[in-house]
PDB file of N, CA and C in Angstrom:
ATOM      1  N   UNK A   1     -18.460  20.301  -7.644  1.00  0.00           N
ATOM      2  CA  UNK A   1     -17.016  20.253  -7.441  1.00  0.00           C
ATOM      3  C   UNK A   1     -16.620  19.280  -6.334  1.00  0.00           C
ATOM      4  N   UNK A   2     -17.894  18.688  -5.642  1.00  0.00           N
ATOM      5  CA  UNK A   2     -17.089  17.780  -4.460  1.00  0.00           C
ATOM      6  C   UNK A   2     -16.333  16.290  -5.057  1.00  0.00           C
ATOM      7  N   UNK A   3     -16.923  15.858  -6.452  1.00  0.00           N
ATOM      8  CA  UNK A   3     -16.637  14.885  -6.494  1.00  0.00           C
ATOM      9  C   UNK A   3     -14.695  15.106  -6.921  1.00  0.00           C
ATOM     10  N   UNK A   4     -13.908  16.413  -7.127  1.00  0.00           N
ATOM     11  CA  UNK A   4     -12.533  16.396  -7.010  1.00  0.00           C
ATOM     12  C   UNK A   4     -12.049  16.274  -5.884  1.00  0.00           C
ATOM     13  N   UNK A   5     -12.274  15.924  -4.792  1.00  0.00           N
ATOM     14  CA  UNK A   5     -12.009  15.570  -3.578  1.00  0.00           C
ATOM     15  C   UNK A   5     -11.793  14.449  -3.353  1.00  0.00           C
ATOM     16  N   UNK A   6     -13.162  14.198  -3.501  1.00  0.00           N
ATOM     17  CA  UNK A   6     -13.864  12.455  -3.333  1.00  0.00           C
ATOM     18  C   UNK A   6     -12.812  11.391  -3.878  1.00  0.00           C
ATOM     19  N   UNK A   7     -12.539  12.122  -5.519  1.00  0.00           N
ATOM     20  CA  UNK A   7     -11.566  11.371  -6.670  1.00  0.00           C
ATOM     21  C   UNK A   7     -10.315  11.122  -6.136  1.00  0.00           C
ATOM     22  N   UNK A   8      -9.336  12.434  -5.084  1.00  0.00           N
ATOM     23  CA  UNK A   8      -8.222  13.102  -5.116  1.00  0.00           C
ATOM     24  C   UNK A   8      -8.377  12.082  -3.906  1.00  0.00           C
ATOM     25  N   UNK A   9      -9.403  12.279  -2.945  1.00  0.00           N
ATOM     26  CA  UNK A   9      -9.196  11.071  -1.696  1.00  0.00           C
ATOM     27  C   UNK A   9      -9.148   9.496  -1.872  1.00  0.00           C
ATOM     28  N   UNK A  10      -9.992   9.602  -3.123  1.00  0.00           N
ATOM     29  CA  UNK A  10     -10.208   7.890  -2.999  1.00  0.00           C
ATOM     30  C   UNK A  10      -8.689   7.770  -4.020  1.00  0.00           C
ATOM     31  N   UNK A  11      -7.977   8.408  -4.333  1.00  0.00           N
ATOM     32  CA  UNK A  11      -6.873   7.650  -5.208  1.00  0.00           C
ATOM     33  C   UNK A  11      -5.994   7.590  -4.082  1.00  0.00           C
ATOM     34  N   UNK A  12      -5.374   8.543  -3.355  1.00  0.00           N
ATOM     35  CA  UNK A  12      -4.582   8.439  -2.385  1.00  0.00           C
ATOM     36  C   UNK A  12      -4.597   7.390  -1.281  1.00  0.00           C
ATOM     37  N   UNK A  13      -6.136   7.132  -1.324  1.00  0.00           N
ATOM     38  CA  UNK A  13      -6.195   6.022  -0.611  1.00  0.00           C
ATOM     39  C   UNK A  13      -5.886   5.078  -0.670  1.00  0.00           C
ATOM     40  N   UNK A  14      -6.028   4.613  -2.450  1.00  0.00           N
ATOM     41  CA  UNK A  14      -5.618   3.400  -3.022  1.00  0.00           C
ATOM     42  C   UNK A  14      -4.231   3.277  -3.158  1.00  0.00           C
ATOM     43  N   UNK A  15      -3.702   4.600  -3.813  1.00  0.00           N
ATOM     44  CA  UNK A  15      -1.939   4.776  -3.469  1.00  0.00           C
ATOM     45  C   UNK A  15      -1.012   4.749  -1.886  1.00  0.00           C
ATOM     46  N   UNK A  16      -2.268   4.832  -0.908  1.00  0.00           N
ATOM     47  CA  UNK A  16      -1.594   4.367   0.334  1.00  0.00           C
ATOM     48  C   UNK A  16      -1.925   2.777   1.032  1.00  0.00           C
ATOM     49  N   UNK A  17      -2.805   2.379   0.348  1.00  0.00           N
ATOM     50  CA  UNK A  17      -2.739   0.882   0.659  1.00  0.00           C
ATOM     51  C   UNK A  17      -1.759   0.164  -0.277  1.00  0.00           C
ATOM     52  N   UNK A  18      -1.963   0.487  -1.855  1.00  0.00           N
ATOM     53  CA  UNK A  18      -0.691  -0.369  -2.706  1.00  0.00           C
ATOM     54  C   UNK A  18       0.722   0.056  -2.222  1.00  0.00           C
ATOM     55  N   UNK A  19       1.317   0.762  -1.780  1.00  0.00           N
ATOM     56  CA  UNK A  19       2.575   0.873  -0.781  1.00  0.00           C
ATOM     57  C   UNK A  19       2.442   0.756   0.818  1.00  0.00           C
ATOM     58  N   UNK A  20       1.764   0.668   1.198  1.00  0.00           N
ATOM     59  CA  UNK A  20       1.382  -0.289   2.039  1.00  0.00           C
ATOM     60  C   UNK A  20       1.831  -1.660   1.857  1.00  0.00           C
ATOM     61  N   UNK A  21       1.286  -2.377   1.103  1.00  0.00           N
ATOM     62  CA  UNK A  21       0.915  -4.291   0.754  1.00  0.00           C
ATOM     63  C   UNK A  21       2.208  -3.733   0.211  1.00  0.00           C
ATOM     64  N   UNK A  22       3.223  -3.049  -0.501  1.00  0.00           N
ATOM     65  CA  UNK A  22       4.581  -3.002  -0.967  1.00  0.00           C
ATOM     66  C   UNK A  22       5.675  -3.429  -0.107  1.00  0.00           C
ATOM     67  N   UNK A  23       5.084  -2.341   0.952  1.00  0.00           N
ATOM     68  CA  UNK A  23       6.469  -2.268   2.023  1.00  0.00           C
ATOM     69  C   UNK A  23       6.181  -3.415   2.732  1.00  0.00           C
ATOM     70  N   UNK A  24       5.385  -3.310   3.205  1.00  0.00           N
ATOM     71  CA  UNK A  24       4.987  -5.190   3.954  1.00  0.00           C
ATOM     72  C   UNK A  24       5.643  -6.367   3.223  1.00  0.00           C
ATOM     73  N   UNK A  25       5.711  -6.591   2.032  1.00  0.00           N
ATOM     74  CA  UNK A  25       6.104  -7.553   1.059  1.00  0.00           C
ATOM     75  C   UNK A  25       7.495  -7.595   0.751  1.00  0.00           C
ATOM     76  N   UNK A  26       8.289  -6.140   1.139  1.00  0.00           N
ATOM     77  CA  UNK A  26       9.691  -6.103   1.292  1.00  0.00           C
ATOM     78  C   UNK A  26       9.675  -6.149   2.894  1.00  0.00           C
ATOM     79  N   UNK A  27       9.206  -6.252   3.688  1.00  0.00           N
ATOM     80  CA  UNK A  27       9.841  -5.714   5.076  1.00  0.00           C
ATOM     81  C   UNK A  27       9.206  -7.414   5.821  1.00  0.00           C
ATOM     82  N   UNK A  28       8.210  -8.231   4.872  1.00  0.00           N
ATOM     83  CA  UNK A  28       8.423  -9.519   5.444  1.00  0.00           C
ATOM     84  C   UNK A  28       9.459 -10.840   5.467  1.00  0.00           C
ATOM     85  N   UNK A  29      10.349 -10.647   4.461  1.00  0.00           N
ATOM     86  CA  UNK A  29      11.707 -11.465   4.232  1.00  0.00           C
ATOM     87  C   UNK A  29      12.604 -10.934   5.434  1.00  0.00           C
ATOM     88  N   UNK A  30      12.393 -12.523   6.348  1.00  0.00           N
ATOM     89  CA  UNK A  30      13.715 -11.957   7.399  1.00  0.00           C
ATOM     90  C   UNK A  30      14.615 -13.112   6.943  1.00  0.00           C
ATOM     91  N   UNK A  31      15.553 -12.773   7.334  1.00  0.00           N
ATOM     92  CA  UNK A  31      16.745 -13.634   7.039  1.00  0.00           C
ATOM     93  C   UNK A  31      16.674 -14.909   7.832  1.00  0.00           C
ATOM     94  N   UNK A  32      16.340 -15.126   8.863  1.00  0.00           N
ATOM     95  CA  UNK A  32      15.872 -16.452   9.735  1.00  0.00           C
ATOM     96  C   UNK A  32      14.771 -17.286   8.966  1.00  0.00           C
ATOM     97  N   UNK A  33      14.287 -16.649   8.563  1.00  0.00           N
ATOM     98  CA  UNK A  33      12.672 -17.184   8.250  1.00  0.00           C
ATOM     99  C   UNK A  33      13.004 -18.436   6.767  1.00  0.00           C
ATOM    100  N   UNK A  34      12.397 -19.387   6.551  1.00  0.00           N
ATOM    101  CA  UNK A  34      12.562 -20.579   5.296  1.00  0.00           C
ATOM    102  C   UNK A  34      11.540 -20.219   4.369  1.00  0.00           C
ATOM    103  N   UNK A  35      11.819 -19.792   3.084  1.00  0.00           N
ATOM    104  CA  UNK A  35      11.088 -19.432   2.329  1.00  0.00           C
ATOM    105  C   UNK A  35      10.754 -20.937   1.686  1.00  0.00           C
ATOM    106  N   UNK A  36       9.482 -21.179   1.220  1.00  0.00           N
ATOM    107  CA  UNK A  36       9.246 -22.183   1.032  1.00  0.00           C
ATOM    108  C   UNK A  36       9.898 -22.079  -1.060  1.00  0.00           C
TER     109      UNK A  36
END
C-alpha cells in the first residue's frame, strides 16, 4: 500500500510545480518591461 502515497505525493508534486511555472508566467509580464 505504500506505493498510494508515493503516487498521491509524486502527483501533487507535479501539480505544484505546473502552477508554479503558471503563476510565474502570469506574474512575469510587468507593464514597464518590452516584450520582445
Amino acid at each position: 500500500m505504500w506505493y498510494f502515497t508515493w503516487v498521491l505525493g509524486l502527483g501533487l508534486a507535479c501539480a505544484f510545480a505546473v502552477l508554479n511555472a503558471l503563476w510565474h508566467e502570469v506574474n512575469e509580464s510587468d507593464p514597464g518591461r518590452a516584450q520582445p
